[in-house]
C-alpha atoms as a PDB file:
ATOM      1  CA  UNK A   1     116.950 119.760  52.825  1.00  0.00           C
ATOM      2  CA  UNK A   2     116.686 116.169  51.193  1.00  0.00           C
ATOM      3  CA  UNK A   3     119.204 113.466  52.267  1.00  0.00           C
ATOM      4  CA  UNK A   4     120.548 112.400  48.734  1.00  0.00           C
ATOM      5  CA  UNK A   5     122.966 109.661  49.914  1.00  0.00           C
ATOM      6  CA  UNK A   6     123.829 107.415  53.346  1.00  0.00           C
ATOM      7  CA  UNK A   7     125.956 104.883  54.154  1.00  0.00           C
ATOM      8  CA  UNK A   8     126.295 102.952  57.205  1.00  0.00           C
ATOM      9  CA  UNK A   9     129.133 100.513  58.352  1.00  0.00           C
ATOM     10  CA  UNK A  10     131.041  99.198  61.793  1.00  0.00           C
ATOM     11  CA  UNK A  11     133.604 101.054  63.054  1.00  0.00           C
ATOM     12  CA  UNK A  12     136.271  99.757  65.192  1.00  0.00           C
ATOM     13  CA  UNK A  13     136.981 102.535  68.227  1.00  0.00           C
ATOM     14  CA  UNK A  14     134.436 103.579  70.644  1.00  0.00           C
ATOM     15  CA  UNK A  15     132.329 106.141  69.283  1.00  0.00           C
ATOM     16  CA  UNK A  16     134.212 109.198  71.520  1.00  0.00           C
ATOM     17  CA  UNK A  17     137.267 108.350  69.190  1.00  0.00           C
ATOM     18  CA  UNK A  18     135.088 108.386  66.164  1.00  0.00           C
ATOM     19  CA  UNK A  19     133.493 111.667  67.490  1.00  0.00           C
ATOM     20  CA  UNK A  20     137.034 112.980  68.208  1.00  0.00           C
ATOM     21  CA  UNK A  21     138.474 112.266  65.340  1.00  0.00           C
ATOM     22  CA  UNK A  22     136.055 113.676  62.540  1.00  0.00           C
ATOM     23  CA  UNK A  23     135.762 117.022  64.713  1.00  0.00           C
ATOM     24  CA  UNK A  24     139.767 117.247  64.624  1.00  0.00           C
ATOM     25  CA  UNK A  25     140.678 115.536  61.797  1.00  0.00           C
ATOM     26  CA  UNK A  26     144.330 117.037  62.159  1.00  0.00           C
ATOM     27  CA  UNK A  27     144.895 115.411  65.858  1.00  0.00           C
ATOM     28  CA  UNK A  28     147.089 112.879  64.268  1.00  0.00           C
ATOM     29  CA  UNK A  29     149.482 114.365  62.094  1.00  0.00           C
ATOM     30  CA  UNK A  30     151.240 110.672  61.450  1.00  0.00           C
ATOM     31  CA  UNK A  31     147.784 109.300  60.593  1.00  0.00           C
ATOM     32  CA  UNK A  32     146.095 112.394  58.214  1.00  0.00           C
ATOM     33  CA  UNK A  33     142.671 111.152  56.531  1.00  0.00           C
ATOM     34  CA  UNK A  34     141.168 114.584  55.783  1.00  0.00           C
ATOM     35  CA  UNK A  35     143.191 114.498  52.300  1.00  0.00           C
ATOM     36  CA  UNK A  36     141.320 117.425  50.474  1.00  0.00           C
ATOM     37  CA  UNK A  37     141.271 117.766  46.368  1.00  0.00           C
ATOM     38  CA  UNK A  38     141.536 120.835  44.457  1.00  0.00           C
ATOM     39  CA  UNK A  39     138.005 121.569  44.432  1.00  0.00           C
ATOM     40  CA  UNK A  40     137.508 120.718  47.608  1.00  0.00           C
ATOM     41  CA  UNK A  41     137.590 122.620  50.978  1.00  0.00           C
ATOM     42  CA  UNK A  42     138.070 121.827  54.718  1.00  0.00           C
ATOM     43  CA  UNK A  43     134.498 121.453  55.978  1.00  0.00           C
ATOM     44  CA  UNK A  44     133.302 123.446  59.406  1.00  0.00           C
ATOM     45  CA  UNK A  45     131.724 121.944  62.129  1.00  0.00           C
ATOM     46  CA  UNK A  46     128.448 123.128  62.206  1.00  0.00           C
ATOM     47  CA  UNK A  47     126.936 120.612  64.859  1.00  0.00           C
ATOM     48  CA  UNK A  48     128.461 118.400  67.881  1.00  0.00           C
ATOM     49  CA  UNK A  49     126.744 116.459  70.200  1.00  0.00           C
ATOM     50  CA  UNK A  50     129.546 114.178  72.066  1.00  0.00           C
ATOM     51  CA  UNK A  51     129.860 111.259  71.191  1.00  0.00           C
ATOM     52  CA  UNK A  52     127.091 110.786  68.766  1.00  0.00           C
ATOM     53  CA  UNK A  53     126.350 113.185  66.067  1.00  0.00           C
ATOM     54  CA  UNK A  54     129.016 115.746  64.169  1.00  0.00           C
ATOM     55  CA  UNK A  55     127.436 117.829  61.435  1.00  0.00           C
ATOM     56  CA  UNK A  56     129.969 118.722  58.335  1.00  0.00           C
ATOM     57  CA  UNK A  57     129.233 122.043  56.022  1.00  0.00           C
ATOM     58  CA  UNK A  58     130.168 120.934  52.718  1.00  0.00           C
ATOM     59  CA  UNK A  59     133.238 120.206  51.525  1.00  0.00           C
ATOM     60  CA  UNK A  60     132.572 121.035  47.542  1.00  0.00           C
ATOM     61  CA  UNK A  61     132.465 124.929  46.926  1.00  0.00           C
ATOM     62  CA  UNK A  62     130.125 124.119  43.939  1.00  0.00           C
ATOM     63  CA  UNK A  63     127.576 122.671  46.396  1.00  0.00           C
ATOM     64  CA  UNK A  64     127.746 125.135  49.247  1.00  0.00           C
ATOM     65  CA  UNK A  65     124.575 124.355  50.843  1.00  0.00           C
ATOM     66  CA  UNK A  66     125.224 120.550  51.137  1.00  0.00           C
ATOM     67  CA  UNK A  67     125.513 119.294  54.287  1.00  0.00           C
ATOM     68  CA  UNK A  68     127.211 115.699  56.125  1.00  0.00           C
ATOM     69  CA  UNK A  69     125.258 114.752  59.292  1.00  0.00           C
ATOM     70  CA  UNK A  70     127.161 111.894  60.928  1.00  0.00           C
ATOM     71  CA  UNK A  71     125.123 109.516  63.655  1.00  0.00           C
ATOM     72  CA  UNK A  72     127.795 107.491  66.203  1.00  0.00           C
ATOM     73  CA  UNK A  73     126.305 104.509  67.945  1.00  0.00           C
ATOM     74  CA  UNK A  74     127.205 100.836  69.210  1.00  0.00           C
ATOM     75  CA  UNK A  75     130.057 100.373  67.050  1.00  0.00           C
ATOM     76  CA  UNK A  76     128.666 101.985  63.935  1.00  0.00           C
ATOM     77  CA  UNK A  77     128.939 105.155  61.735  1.00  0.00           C
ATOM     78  CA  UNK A  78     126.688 106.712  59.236  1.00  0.00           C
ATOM     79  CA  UNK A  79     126.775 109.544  57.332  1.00  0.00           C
ATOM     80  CA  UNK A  80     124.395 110.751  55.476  1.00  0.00           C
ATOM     81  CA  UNK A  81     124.555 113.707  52.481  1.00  0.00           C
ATOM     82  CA  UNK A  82     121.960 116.658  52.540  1.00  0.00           C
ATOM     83  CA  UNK A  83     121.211 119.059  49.792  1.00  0.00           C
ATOM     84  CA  UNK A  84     118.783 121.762  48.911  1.00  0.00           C
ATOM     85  CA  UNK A  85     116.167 121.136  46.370  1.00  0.00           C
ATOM     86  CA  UNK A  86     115.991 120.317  43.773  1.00  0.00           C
ATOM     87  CA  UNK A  87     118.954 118.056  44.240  1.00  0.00           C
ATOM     88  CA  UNK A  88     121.834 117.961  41.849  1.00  0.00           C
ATOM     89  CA  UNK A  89     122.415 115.970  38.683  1.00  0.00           C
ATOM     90  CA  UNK A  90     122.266 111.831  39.500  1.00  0.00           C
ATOM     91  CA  UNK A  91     126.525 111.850  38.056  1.00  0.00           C
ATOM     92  CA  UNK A  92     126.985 114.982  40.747  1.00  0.00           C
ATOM     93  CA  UNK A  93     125.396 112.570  43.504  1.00  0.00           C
ATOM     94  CA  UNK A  94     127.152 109.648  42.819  1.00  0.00           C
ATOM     95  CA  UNK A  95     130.420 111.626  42.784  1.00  0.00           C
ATOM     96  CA  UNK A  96     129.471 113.056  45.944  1.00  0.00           C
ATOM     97  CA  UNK A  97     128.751 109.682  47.607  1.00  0.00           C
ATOM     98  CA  UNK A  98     131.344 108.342  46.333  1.00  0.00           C
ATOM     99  CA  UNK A  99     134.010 110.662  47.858  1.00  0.00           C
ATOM    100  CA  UNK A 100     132.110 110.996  51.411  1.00  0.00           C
ATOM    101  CA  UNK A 101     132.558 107.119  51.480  1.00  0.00           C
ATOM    102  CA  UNK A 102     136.334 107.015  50.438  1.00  0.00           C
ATOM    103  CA  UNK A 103     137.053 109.445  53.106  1.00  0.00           C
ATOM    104  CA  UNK A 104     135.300 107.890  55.738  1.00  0.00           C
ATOM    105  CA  UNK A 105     134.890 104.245  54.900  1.00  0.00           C
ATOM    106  CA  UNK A 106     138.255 104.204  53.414  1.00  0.00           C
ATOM    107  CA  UNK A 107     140.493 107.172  54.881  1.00  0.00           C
ATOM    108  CA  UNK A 108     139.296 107.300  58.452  1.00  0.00           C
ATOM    109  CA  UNK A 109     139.032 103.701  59.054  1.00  0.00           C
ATOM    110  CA  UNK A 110     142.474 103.016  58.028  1.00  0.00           C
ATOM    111  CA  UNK A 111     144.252 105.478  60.543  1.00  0.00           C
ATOM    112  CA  UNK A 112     141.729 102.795  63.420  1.00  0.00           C
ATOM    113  CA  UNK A 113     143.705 100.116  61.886  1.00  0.00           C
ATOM    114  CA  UNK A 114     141.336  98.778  59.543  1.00  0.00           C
END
């Protein structure tokens, strides 16, 4: 696998919050961030090391073998986007990206109060 995409930014909880929450995204219904599209499905957890590293399966049917590694440490989060080779079209990873980083850098952060 080839990381095609990664993104790193501060988070404001400690990391066993951070590691909490995107193993159980449901464990706030007044807060949801998981919001799934259409062609979209719920990914499985398909590594956990508490509180530093949760491994996604993919969340786009259409890229089934894609996977989002997530690294917790000292106030920070990144994620970074795995795919087979070759990797997809440069639209498809921008798309991709783009989505991982509304979810997390968008979605997630806001139910911490950011």
């Amino acid at each position: 696998m080839i990381a095609i995409a990664r993104r790193r930014r501060s988070q404001p909880p400690p990391a066993r919050i951070i590691h909490e929450a995107l193993t159980n995204p449901d464990r706030d219904p007044v807060r949801p961030w998981l919001i799934l599209r259409g062609d979209e499905q719920r990914p499985r957890i398909l590594e956990s090391e508490p509180p530093r590293l949760v491994v996604w399966s993919s969340i786009w049917p259409c890229q089934p073998e894609a996977r989002i590694r997530f690294d917790v440490e000292h106030g920070m989060l990144e994620w970074t986007l795995y795919v087979d080779e070759p990797p997809p079209d440069a639209d498809t990873v921008i798309r991709m990206r783009k989505r991982i980083n509304e979810l997390i850098n968008a979605n997630l952060r806001f139910t911490f109060g950011q």
